[in-house]
C-alpha atoms as a PDB file:
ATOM      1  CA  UNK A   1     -37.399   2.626 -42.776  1.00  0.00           C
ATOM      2  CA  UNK A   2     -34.273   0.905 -40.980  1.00  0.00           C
ATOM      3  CA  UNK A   3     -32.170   3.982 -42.490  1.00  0.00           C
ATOM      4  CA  UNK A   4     -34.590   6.553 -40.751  1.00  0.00           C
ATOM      5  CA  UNK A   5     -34.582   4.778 -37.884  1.00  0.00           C
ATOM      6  CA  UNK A   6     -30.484   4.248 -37.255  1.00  0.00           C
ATOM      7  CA  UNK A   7     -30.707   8.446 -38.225  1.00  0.00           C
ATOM      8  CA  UNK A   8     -33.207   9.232 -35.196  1.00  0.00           C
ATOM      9  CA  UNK A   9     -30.758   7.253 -33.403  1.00  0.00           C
ATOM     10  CA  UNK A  10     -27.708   8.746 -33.629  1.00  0.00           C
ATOM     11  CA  UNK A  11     -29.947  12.417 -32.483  1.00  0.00           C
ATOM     12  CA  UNK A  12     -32.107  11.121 -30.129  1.00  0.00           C
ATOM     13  CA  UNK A  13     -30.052  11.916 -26.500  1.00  0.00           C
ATOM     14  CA  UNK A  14     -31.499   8.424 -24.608  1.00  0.00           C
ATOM     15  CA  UNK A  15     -29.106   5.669 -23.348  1.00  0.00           C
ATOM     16  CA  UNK A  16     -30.366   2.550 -21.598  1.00  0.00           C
ATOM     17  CA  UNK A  17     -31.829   3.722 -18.026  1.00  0.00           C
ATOM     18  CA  UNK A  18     -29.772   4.328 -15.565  1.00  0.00           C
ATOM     19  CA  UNK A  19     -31.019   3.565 -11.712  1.00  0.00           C
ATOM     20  CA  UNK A  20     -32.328  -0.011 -10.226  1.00  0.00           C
ATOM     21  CA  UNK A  21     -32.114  -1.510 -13.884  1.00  0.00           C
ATOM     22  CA  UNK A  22     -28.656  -1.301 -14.127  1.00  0.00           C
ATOM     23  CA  UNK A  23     -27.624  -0.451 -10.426  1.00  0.00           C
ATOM     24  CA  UNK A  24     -27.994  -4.183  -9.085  1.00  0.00           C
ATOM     25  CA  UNK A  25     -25.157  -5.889 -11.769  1.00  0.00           C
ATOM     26  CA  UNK A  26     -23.418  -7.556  -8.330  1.00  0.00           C
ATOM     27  CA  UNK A  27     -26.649  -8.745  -6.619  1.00  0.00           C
ATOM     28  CA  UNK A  28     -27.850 -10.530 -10.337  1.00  0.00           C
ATOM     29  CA  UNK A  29     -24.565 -11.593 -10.912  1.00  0.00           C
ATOM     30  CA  UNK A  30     -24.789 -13.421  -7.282  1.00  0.00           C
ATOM     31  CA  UNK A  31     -28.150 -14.579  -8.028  1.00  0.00           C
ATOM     32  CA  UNK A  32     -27.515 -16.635 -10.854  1.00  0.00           C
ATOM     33  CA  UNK A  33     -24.268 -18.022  -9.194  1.00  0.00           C
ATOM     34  CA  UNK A  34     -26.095 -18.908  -5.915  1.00  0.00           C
ATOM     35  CA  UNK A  35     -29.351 -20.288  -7.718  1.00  0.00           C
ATOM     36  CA  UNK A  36     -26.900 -22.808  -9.516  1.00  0.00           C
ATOM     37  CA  UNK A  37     -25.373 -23.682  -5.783  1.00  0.00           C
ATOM     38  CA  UNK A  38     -28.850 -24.118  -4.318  1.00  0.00           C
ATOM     39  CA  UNK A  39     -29.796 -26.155  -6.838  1.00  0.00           C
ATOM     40  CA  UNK A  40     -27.350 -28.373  -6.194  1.00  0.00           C
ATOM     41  CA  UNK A  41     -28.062 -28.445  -2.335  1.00  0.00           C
ATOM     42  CA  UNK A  42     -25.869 -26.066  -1.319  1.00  0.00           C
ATOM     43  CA  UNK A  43     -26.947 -24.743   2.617  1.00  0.00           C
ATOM     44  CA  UNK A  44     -27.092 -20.725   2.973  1.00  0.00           C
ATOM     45  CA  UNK A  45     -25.201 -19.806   6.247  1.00  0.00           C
ATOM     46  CA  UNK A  46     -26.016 -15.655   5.235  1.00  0.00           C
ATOM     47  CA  UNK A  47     -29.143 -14.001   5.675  1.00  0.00           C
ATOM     48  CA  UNK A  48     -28.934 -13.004   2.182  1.00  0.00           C
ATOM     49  CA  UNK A  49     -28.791 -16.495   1.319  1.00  0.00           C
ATOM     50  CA  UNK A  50     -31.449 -17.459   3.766  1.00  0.00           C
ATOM     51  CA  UNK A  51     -34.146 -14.622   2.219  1.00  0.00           C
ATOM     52  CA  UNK A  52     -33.573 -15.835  -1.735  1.00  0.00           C
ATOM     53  CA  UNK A  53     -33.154 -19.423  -0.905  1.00  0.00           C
ATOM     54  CA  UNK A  54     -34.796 -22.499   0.527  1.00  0.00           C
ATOM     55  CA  UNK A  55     -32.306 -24.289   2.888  1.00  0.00           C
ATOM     56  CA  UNK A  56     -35.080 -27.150   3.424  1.00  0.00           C
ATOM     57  CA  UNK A  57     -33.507 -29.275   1.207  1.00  0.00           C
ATOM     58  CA  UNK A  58     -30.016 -28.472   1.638  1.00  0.00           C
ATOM     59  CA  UNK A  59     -27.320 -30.858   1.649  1.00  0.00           C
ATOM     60  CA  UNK A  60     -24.139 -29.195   2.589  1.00  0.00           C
ATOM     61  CA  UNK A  61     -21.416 -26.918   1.922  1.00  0.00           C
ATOM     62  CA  UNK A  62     -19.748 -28.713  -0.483  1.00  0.00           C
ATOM     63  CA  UNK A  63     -21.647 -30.263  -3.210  1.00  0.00           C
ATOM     64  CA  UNK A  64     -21.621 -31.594  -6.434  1.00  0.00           C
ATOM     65  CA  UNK A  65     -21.704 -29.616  -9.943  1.00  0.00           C
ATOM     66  CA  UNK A  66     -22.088 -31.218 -12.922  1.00  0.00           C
ATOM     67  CA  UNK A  67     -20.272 -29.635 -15.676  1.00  0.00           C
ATOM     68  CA  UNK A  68     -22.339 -27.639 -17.143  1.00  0.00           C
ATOM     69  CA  UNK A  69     -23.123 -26.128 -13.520  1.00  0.00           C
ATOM     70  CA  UNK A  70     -19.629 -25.646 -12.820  1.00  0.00           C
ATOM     71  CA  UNK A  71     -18.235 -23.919 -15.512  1.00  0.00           C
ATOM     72  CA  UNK A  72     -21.408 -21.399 -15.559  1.00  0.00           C
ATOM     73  CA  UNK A  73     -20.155 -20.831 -11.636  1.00  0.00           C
ATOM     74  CA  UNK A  74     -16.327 -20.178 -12.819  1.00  0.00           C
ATOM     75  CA  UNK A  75     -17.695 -17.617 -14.996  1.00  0.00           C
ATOM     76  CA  UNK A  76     -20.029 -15.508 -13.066  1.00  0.00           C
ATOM     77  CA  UNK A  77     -17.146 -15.487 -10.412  1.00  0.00           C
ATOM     78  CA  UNK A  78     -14.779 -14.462 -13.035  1.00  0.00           C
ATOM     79  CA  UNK A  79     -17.482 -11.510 -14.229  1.00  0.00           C
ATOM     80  CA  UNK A  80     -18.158 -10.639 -10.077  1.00  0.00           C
ATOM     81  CA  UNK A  81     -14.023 -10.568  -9.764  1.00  0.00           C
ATOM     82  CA  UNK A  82     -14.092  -8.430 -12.767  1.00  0.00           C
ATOM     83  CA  UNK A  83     -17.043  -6.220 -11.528  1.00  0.00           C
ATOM     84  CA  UNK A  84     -15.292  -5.277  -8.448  1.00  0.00           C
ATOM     85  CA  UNK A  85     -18.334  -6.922  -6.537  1.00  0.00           C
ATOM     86  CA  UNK A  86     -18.356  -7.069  -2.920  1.00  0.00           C
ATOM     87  CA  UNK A  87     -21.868  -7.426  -2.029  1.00  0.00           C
ATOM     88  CA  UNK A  88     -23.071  -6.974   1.995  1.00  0.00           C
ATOM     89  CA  UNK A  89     -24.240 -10.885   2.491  1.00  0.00           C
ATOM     90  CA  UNK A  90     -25.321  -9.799   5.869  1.00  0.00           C
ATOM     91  CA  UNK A  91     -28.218  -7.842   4.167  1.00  0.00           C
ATOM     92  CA  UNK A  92     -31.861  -9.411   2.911  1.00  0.00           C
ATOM     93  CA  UNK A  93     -32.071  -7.318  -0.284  1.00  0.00           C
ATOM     94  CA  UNK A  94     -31.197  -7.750  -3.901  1.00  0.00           C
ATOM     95  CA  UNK A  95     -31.549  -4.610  -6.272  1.00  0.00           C
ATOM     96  CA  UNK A  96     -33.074  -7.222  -8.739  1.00  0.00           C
ATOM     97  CA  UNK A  97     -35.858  -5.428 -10.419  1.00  0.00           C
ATOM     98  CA  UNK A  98     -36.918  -8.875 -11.866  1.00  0.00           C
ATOM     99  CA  UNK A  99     -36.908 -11.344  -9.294  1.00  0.00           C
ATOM    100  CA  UNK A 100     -40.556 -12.129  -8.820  1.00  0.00           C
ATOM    101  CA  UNK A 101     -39.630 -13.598 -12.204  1.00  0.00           C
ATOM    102  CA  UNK A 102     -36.310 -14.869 -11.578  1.00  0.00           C
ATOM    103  CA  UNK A 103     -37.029 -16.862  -8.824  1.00  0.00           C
ATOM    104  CA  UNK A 104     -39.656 -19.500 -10.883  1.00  0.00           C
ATOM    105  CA  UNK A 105     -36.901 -20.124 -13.447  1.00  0.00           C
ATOM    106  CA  UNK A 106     -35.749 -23.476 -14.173  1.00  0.00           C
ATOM    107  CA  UNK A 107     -32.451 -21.566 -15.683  1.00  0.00           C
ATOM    108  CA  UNK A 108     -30.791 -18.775 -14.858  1.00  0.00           C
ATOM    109  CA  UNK A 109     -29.466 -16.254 -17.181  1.00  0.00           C
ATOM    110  CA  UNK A 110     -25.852 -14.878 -17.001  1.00  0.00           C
ATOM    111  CA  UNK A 111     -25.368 -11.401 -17.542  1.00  0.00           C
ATOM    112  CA  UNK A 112     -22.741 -10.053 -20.198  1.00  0.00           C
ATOM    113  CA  UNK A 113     -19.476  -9.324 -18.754  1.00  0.00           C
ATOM    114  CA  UNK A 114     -19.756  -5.585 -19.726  1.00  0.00           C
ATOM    115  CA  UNK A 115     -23.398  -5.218 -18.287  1.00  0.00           C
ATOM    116  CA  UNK A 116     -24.421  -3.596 -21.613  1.00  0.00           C
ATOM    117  CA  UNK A 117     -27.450  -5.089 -23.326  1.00  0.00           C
ATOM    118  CA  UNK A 118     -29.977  -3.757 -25.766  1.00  0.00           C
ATOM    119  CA  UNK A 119     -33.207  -2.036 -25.087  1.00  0.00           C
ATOM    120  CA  UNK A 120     -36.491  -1.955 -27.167  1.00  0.00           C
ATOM    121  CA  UNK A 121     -38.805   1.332 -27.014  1.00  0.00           C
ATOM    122  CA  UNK A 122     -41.892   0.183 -28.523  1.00  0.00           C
ATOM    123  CA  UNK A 123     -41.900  -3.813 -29.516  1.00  0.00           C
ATOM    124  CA  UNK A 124     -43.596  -4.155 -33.008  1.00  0.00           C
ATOM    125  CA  UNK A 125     -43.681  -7.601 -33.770  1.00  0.00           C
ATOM    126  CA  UNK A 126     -46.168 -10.326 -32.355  1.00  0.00           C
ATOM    127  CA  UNK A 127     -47.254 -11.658 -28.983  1.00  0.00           C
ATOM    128  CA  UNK A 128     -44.171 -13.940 -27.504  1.00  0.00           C
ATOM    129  CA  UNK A 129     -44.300 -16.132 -24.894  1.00  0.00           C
ATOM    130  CA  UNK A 130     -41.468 -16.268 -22.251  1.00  0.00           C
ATOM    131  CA  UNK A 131     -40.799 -18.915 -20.789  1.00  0.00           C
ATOM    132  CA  UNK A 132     -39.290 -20.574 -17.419  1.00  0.00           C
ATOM    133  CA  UNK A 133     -36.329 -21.759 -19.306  1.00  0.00           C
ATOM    134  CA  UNK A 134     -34.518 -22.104 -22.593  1.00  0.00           C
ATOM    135  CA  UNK A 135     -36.699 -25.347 -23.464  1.00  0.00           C
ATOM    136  CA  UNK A 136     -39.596 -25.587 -25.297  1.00  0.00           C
ATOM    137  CA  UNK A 137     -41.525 -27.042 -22.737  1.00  0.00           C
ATOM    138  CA  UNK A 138     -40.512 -25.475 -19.907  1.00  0.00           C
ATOM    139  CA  UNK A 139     -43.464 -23.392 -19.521  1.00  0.00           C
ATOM    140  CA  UNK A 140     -45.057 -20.134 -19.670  1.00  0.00           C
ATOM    141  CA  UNK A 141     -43.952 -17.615 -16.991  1.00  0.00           C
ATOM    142  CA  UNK A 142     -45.396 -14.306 -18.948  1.00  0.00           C
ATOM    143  CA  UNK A 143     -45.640 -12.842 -22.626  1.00  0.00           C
ATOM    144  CA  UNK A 144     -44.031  -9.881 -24.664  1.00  0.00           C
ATOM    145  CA  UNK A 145     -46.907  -8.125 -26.172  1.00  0.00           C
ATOM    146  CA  UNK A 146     -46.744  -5.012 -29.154  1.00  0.00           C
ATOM    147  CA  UNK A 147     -46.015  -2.159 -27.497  1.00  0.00           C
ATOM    148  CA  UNK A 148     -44.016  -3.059 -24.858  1.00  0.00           C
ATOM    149  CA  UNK A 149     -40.579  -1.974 -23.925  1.00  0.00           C
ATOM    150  CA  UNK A 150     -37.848  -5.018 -23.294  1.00  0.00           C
ATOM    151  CA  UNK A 151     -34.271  -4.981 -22.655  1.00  0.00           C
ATOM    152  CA  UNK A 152     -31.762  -8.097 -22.916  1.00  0.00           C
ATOM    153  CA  UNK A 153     -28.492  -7.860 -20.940  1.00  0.00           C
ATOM    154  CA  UNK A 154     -27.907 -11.577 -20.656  1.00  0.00           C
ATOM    155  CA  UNK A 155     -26.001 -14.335 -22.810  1.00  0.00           C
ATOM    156  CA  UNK A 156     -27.894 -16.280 -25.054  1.00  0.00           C
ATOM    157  CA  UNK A 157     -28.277 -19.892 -24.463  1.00  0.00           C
ATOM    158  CA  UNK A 158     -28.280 -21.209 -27.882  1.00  0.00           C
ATOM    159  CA  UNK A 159     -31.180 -19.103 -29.977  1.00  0.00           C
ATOM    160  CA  UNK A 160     -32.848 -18.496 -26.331  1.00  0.00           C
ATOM    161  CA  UNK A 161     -32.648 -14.733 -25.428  1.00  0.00           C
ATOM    162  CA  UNK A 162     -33.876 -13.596 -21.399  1.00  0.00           C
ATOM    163  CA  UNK A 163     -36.008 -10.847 -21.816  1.00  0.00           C
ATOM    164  CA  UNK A 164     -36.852  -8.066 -19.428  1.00  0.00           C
ATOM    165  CA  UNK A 165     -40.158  -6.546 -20.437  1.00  0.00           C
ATOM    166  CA  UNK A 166     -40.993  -2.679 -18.888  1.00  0.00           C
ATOM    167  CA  UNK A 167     -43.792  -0.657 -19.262  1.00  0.00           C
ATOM    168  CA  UNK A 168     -43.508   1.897 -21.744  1.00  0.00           C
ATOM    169  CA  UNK A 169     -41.234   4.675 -20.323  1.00  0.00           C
ATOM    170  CA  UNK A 170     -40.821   2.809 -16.762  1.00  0.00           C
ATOM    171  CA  UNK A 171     -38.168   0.292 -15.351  1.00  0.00           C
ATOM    172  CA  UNK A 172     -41.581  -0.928 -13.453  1.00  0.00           C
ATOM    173  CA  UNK A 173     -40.731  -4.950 -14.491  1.00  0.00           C
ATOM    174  CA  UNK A 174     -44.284  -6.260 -15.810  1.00  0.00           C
ATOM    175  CA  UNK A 175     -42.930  -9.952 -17.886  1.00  0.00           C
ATOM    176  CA  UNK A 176     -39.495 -11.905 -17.925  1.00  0.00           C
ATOM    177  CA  UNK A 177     -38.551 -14.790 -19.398  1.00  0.00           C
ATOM    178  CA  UNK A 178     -36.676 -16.705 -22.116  1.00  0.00           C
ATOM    179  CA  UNK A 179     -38.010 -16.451 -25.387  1.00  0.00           C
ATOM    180  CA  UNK A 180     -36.483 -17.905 -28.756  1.00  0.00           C
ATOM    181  CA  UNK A 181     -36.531 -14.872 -31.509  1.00  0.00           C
ATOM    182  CA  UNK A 182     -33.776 -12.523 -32.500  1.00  0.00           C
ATOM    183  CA  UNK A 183     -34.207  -9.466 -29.878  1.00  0.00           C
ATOM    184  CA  UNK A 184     -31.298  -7.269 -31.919  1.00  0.00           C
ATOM    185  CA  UNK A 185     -34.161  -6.908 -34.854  1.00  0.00           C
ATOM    186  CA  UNK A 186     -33.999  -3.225 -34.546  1.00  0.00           C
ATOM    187  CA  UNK A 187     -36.935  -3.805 -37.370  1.00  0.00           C
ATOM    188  CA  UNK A 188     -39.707  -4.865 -34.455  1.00  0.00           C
ATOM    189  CA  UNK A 189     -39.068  -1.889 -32.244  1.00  0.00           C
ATOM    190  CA  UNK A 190     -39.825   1.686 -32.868  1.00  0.00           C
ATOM    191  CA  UNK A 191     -36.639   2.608 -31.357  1.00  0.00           C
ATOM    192  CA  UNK A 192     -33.641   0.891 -29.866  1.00  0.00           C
ATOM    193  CA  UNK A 193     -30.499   1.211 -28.006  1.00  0.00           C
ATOM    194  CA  UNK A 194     -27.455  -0.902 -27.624  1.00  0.00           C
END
């Protein structure tokens, strides 16, 4: 079956979709930096800041990172400095077609330097629960169910994937969330990409 399937492949004319998806690299690429700096109390001077965070409980400009926070920052810097990104700060929108999800995350994800990922037409295995974070118990934000379409196009944290869950032949968003199973099975999809 895997043979047939890496055959319809190679014919089939279909590439990851193109449009909001893929369009907003910069503004998720921001996202995850900025969550990290809010986090840590950093205070948003830019409406952009001031729509996708809570200055409340700010503490400052400069604040503290721990490690693991700081080196995650260095790199999606690095990635936006690679990108090219310049993103308008003095706007109130994100092209983030998951950020009803993203924003009840306990961890970010980081997207691949390339912006490539892989993409899942018609998810065969079972139910799987995504989750707020890459923890076990960091709790249930929404569920990958047979049938649907998903796409990864973040790094791993450990064995935990981010998943972006579409409905079939849409970019409409409908689940997010990390999940711990091997998304690159191109056994539990009808069809895949990437």
């Amino acid at each position: 079956m895997r043979a047939l399937l890496l055959i319809c492949l190679t014919f089939l004319p279909f590439a990851l979709p193109a449009g909001p998806a893929h369009a907003g690299t910069c503004e998720d690429l921001w996202y995850s930096r900025n969550w990290i700096m809010d986090r840590s109390g950093y205070c948003f001077g830019t409406p952009l800041g001031q729509t996708y965070f809570d200055n409340s409980d700010c503490i400052g400009k400069n604040v503290s990172l721990t490690s693991w926070d700081a080196e995650r920052v260095a790199e999606l810097r690095e990635i936006e400095q690679y990108q090219g990104c310049k993103l308008n700060t003095q706007s109130t929108y994100l092209a983030l077609d998951d950020i009803q999800f993203r924003r009840i995350l306990v961890e970010q994800p980081s997207l691949f330097e390339e912006g490539e990922g892989f993409l899942c037409m018609g998810y065969t295995g079972n139910g799987v629960s995504l989750l707020a974070g890459p923890e076990s118990n960091s709790g249930v934000i929404s569920a990958l169910e047979p049938g649907d379409w998903y796409r990864t196009r973040h790094t791993d944290i450990g064995a935990w994937t981010y998943i972006i869950v579409t409905a079939p032949h849409s970019e409409r968003v409908t689940a997010a969330g990390w999940a711990m199973f091997d998304p690159n099975s191109g056994i539990q999809c009808l069809a895949a990409a990437g």
